[in-house]
Structures are given as C-alpha cells and as structure tokens.
N, C-alpha and C. Protein backbone atom coordinates (compact mmCIF):
# COMPACT_ATOMS: atom_id res chain seq x y z
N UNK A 1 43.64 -14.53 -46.38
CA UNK A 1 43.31 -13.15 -46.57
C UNK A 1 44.28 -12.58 -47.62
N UNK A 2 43.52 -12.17 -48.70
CA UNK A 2 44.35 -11.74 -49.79
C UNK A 2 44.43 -10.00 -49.76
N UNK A 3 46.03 -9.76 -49.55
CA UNK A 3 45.95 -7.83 -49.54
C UNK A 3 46.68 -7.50 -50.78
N UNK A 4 46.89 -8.61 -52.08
CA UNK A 4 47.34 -8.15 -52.95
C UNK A 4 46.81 -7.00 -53.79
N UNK A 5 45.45 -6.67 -53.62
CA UNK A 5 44.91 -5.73 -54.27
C UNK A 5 44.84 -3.96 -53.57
N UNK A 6 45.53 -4.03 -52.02
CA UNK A 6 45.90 -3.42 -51.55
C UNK A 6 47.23 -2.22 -51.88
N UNK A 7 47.04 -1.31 -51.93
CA UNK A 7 48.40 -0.39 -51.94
C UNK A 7 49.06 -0.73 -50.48
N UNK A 8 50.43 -0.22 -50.78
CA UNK A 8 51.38 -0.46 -49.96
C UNK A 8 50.87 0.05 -48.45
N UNK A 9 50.10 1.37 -48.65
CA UNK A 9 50.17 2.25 -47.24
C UNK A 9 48.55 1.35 -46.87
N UNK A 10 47.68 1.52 -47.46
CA UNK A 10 46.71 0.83 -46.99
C UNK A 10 46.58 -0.06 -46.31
N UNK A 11 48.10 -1.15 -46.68
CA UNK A 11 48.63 -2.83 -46.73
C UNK A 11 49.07 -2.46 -44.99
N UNK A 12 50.12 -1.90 -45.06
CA UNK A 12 50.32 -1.34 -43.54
C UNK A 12 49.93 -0.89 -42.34
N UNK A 13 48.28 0.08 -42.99
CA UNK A 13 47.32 1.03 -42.09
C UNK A 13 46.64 -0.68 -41.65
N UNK A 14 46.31 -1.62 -42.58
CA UNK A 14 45.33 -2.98 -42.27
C UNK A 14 46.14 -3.48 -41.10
N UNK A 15 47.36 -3.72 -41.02
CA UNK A 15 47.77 -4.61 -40.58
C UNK A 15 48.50 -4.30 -39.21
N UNK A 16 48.56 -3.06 -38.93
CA UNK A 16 49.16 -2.40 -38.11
C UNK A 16 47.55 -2.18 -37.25
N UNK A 17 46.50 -2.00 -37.85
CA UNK A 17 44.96 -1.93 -36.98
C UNK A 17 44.82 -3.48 -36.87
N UNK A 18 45.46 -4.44 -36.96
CA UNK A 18 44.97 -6.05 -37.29
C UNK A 18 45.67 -6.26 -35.68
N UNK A 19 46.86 -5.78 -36.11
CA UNK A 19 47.85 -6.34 -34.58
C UNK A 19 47.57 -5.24 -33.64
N UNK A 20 47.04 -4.19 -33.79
CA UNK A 20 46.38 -3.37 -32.44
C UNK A 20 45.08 -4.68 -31.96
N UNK A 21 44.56 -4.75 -33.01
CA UNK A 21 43.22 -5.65 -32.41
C UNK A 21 43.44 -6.91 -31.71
N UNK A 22 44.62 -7.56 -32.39
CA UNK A 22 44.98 -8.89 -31.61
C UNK A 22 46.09 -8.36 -30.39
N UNK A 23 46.44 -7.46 -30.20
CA UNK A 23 47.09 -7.24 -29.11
C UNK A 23 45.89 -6.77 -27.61
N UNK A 24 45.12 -5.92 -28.25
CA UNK A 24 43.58 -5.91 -27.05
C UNK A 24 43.25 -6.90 -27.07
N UNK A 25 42.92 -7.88 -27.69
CA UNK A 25 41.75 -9.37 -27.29
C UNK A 25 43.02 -10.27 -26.29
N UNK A 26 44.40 -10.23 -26.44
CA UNK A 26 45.40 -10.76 -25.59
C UNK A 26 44.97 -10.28 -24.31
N UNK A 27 45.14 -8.64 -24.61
CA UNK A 27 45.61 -8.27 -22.83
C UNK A 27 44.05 -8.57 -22.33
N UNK A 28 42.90 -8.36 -22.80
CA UNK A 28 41.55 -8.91 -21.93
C UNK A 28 41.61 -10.07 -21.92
N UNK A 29 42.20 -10.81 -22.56
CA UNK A 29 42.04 -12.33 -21.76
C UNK A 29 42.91 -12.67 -20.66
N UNK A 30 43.87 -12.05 -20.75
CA UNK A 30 44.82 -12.13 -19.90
C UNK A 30 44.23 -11.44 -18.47
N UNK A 31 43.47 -10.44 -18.84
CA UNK A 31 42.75 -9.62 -17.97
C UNK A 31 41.71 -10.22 -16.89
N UNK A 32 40.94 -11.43 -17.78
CA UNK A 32 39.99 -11.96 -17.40
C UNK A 32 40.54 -13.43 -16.61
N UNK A 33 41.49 -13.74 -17.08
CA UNK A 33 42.11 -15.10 -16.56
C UNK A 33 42.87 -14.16 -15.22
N UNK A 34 43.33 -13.50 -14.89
CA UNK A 34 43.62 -12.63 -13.97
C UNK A 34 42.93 -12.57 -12.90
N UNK A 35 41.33 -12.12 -13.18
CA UNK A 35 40.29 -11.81 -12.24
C UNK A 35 39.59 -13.27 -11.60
N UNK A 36 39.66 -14.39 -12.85
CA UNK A 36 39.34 -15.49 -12.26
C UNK A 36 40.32 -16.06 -11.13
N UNK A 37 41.51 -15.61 -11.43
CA UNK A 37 42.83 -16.17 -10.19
C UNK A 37 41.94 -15.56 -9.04
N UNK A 38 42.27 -14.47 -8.77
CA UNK A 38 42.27 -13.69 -8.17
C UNK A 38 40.67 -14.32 -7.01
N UNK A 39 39.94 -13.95 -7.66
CA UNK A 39 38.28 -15.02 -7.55
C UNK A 39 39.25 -16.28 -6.64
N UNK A 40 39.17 -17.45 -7.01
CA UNK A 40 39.49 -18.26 -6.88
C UNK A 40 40.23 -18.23 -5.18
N UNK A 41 41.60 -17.40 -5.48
CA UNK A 41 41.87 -17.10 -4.49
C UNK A 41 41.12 -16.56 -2.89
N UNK A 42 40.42 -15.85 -3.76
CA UNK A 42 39.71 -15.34 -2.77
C UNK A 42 38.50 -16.13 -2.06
N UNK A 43 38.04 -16.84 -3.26
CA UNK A 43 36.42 -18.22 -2.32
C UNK A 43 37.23 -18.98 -1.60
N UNK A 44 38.62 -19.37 -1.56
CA UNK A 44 39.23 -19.96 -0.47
C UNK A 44 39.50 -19.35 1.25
N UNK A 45 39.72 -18.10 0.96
CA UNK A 45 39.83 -16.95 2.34
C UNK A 45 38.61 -17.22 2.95
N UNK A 46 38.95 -17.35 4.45
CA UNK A 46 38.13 -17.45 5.51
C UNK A 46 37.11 -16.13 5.48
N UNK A 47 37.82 -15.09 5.12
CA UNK A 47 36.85 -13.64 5.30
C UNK A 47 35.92 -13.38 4.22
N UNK A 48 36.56 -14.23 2.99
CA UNK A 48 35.63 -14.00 1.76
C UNK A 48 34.18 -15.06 1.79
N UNK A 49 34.41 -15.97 2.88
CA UNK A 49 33.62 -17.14 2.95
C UNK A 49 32.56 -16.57 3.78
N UNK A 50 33.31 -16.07 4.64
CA UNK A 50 32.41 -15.17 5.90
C UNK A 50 31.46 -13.89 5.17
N UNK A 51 32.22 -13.43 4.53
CA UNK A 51 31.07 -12.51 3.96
C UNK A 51 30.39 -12.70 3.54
N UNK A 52 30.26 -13.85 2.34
CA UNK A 52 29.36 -14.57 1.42
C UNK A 52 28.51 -15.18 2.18
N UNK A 53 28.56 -15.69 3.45
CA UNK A 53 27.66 -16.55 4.57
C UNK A 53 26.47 -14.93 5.02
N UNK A 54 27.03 -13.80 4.80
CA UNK A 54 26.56 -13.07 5.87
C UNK A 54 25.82 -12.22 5.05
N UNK A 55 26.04 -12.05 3.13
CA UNK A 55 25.44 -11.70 2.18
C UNK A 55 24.07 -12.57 1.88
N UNK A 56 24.41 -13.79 2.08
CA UNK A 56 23.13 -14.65 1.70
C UNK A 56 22.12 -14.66 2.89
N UNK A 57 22.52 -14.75 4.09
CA UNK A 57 21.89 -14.39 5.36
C UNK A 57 21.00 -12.95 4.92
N UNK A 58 21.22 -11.97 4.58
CA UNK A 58 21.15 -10.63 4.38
C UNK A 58 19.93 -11.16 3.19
N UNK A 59 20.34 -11.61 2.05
CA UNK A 59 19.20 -12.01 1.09
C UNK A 59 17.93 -12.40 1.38
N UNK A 60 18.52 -13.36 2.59
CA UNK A 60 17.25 -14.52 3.17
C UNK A 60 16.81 -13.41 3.82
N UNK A 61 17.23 -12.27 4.80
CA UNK A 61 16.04 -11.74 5.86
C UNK A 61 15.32 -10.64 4.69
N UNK A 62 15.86 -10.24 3.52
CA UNK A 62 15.06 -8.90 2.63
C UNK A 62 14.26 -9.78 2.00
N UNK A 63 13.97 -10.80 1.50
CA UNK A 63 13.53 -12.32 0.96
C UNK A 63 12.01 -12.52 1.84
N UNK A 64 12.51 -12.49 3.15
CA UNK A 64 11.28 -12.53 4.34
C UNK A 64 10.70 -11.10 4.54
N UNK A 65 11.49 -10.43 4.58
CA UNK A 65 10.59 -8.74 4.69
C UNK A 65 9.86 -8.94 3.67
N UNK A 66 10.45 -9.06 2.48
CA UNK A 66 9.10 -8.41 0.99
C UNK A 66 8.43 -9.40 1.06
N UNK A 67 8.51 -10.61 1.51
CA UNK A 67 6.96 -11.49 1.69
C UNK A 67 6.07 -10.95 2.87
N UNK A 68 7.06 -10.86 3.53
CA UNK A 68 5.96 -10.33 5.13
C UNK A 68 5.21 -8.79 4.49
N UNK A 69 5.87 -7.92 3.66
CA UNK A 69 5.31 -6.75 3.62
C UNK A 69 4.37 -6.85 2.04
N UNK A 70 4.61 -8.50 1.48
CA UNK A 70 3.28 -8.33 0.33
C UNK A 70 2.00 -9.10 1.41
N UNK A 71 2.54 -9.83 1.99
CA UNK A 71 1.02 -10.30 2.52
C UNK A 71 0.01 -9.28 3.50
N UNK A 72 1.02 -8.45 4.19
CA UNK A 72 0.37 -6.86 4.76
C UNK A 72 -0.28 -6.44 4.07
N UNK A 73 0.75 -6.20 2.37
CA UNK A 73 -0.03 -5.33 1.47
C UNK A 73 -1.92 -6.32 0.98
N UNK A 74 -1.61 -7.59 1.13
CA UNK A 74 -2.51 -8.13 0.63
C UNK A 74 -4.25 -8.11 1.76
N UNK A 75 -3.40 -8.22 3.01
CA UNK A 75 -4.58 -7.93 3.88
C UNK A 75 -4.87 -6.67 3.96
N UNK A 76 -3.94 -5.83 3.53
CA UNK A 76 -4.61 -4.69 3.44
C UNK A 76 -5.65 -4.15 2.02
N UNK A 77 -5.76 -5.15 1.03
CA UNK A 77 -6.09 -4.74 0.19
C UNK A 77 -7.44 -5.62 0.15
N UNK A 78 -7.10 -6.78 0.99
CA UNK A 78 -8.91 -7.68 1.64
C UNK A 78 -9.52 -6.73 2.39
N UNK A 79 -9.42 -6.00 3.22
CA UNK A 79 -10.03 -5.24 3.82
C UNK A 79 -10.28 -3.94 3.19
N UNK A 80 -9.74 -3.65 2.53
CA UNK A 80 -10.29 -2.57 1.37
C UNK A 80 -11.66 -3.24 0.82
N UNK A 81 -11.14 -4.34 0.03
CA UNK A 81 -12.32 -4.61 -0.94
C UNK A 81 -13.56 -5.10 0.03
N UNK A 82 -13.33 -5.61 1.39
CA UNK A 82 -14.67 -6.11 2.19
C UNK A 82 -15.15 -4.74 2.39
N UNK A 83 -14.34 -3.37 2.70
CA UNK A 83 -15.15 -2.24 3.32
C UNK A 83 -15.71 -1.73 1.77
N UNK A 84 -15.23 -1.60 1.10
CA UNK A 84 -15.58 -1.18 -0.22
C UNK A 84 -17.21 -1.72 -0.74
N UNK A 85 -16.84 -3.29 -0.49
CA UNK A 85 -18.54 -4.06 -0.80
C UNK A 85 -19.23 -3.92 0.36
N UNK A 86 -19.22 -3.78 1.98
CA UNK A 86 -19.77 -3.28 2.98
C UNK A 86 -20.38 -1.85 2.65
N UNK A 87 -19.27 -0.91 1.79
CA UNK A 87 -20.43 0.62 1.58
C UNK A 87 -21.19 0.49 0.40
N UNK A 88 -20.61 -0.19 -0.41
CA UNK A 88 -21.60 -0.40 -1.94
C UNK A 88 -23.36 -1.35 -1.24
N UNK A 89 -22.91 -2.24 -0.32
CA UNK A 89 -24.77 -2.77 0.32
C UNK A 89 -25.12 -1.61 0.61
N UNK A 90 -24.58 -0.76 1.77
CA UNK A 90 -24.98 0.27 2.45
C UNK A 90 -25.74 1.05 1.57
N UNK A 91 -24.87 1.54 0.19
CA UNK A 91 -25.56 2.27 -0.56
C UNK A 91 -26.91 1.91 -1.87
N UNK A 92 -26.66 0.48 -1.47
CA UNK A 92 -27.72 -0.48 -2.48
C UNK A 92 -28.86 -0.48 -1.42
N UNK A 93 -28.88 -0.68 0.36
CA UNK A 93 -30.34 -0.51 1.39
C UNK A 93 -30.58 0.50 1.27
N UNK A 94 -29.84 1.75 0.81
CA UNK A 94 -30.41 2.87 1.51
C UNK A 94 -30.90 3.47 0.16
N UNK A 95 -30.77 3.14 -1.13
CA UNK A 95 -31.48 3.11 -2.54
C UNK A 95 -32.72 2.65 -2.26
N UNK A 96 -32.76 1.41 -1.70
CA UNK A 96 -34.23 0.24 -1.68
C UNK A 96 -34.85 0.94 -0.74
N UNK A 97 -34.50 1.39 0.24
CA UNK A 97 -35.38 2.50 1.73
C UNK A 97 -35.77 3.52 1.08
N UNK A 98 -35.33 4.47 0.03
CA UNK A 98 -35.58 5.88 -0.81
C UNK A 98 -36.62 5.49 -1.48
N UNK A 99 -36.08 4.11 -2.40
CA UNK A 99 -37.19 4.01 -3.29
C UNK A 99 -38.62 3.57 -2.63
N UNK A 100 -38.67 2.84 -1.58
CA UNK A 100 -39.64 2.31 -1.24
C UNK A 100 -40.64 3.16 -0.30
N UNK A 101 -40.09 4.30 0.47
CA UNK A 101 -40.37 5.66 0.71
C UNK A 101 -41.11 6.12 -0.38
N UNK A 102 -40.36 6.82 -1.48
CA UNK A 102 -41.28 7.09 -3.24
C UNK A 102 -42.48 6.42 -3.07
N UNK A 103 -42.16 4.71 -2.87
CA UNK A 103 -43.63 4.53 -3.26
C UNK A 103 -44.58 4.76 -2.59
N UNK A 104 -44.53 4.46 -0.79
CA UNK A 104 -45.43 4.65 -0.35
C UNK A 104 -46.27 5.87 -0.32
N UNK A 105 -45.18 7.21 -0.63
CA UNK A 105 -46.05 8.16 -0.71
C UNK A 105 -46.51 8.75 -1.78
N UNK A 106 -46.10 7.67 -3.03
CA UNK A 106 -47.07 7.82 -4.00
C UNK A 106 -48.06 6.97 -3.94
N UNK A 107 -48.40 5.83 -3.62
CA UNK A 107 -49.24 5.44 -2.89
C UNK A 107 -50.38 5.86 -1.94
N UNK A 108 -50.54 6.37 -1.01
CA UNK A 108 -50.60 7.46 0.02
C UNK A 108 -51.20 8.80 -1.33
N UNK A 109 -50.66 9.33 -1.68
CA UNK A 109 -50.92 10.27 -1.96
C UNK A 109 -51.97 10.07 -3.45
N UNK A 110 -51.91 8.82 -4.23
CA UNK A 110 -52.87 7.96 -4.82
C UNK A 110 -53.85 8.00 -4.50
N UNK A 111 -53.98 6.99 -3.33
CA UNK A 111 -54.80 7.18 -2.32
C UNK A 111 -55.81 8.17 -1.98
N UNK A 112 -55.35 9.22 -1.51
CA UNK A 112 -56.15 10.12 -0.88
C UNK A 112 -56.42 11.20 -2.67
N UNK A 113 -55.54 11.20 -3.18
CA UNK A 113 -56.42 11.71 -4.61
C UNK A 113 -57.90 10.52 -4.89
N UNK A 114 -57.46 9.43 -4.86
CA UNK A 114 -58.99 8.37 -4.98
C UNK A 114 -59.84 8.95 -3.96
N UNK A 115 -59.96 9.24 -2.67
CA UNK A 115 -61.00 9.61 -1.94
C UNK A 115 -61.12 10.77 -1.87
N UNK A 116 -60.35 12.13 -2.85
CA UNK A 116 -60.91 13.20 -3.06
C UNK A 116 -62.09 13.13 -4.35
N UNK A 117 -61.50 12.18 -5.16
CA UNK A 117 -62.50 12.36 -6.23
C UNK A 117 -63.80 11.73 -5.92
N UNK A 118 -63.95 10.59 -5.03
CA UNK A 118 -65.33 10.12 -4.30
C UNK A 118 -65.85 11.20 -3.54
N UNK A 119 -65.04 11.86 -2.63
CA UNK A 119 -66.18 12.79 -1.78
C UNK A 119 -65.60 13.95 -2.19
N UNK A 120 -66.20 14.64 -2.84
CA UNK A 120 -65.59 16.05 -3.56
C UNK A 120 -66.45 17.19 -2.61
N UNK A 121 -65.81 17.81 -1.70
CA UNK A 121 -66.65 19.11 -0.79
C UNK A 121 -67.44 20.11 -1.70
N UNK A 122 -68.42 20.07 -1.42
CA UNK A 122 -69.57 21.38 -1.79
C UNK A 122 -68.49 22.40 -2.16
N UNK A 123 -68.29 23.15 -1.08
CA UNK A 123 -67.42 24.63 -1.52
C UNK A 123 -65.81 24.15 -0.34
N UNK A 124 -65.43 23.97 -1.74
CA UNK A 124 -63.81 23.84 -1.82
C UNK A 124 -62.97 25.12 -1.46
N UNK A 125 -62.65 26.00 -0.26
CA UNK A 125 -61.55 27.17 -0.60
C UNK A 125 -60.39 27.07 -1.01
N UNK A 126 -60.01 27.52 -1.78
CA UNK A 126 -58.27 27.86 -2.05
C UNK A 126 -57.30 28.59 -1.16
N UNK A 127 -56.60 27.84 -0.67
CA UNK A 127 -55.52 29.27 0.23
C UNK A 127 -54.81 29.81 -0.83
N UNK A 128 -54.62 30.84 -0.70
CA UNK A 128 -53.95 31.93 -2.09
C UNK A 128 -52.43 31.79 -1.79
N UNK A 129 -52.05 31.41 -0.86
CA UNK A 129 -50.46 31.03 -0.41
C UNK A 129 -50.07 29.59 -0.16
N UNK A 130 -50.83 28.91 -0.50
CA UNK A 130 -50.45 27.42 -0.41
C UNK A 130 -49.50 26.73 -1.85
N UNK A 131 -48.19 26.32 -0.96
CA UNK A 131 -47.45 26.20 -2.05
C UNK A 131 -47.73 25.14 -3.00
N UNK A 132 -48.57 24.08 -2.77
CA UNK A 132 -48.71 23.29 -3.44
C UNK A 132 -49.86 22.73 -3.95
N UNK A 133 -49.82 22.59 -5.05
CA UNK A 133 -50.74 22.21 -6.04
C UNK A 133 -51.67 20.87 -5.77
N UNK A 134 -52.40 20.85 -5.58
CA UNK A 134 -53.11 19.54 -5.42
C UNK A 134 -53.26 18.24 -6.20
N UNK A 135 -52.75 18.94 -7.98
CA UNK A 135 -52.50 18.18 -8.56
C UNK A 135 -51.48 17.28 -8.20
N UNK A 136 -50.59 18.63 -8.01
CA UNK A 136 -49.01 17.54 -8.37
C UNK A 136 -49.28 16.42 -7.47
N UNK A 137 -48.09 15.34 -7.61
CA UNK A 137 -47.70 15.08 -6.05
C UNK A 137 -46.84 15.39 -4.83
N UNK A 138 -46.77 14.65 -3.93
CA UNK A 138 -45.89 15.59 -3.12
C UNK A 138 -44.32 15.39 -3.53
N UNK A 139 -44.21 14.23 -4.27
CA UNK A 139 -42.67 13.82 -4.45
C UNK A 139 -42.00 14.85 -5.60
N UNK A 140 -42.81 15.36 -6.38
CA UNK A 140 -42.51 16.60 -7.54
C UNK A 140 -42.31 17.77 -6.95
N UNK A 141 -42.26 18.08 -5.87
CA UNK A 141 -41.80 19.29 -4.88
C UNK A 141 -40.47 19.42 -5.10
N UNK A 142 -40.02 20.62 -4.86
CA UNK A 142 -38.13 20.81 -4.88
C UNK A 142 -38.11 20.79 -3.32
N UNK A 143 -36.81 20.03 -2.93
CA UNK A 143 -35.89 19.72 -2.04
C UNK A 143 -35.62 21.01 -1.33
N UNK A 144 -36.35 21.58 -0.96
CA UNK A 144 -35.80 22.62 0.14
C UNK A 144 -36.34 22.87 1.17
N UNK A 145 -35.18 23.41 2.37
CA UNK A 145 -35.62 22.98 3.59
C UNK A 145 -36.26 23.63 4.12
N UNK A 146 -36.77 25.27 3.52
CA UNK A 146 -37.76 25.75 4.49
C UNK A 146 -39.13 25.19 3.65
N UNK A 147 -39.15 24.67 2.21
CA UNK A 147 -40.37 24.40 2.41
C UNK A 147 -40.58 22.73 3.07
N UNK A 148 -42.18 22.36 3.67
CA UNK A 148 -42.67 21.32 4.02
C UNK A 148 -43.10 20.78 3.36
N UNK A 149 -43.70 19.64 3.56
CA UNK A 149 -44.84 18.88 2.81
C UNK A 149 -46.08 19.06 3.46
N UNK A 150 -47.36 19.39 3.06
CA UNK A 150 -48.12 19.69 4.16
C UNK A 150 -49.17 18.21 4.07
C-alpha cells in the first residue's frame, strides 16, 4: 500500500482509521472465541443438557400439535367440500324438478290449446275480470301470491 502520494495529515487520518479498524476486528474475534468458550462450557453442564433435552421434547410436542391441528384443518375442509357438492346436486335436482314442471305445463297447457282449437264453443263468454289471457301461457304469468293459476 503506497501513501506516498498522501499529505502528511491525510497519511495519519488513514492510518489512525486503519488501526481503529484492526483494533475492532481483534476485539470481535476475541469476542466470538469468548462466546464459543463459554458455549462449550456450558453443553458440558448437567442443567444446560437438561434444558436442551426438555427444548427438543417441547419441539417434538408443537411438531405433533401443528400436524394434529393440519389434519383437523384438512377434515375439516373434506367436509366442507362433500357438503358444498351435496348442496350444488341439491341445487342441480331441484333445477331438473323446475324445469321439468315448465314442461309439463307447457305441455298440458299445449295440449288443451290443441283441443280448444278442435272443439271451438258456439258462444264463447269473456269474464271481464279474468286475469288471464288465453293466449298466453300459464308459465308467462308474474309470480305473485295472491294471484292463481286458474
């Protein structure tokens, strides 16, 4: 390391921050060779052995809880998805029962339009309050509960 191109005070400020730096990397090693004694000392102690027996014990039973409490979580999440596909059929029969309802009484109501147009009555009355059209069908009605289907 060349400080010839250095001024005097500069030469001093370097070298005086050079031996601060090699004086910290001393005392942490010294620091660290310290803590390993110390360590050392201590995995030999009966109480430090004992604890370490009673830390890993401690590992092993939180080790067995979070398995015992993912496989809970997991049956609990089979029984989600069986009740989940149990209401999705529910709601796939009771689609196929609606729809198949629709048809019959469009069917039905097919039907009896075919045997109005075969036997058509002489004199037909109109009720002047009858809500529904003879055209329509009955399934084109609005959903409400005081009216019927007649």
């Amino acid at each position: 390391m060349d400080l010839s191109h250095m001024s005097h005070r500069a030469r001093r400020a370097f070298l005086k921050k050079l031996k601060r730096k090699r004086k910290r990397q001393k005392l942490a090693k010294e620091n660290i060779e310290r803590e390993i004694e110390e360590l050392s000392r201590l995995q030999l102690s009966p109480s430090y052995q004992a604890q370490q027996a009673k830390e890993l014990e401690l590992a092993a039973l939180e080790a067995k809880e979070r398995e015992r409490n993912e496989e809970l979580w997991q049956e609990r999440e089979r029984e989600a998805q069986r009740q989940w596909e149990e209401n999705n059929r529910q709601k796939i029969l009771l689609k196929q029962r609606e729809e198949e309802t629709q048809r019959k009484i469009k069917a039905e109501w097919e039907s009896k339009q075919m045997e109005s147009k075969k036997f058509i009555p002489e004199s037909k009355t109109q009720d002047v309050h009858e809500q529904q059209s003879p055209d329509l069908p009955p399934w084109h009605l609005p959903h409400h509960p005081y009216l019927s289907l007649q």
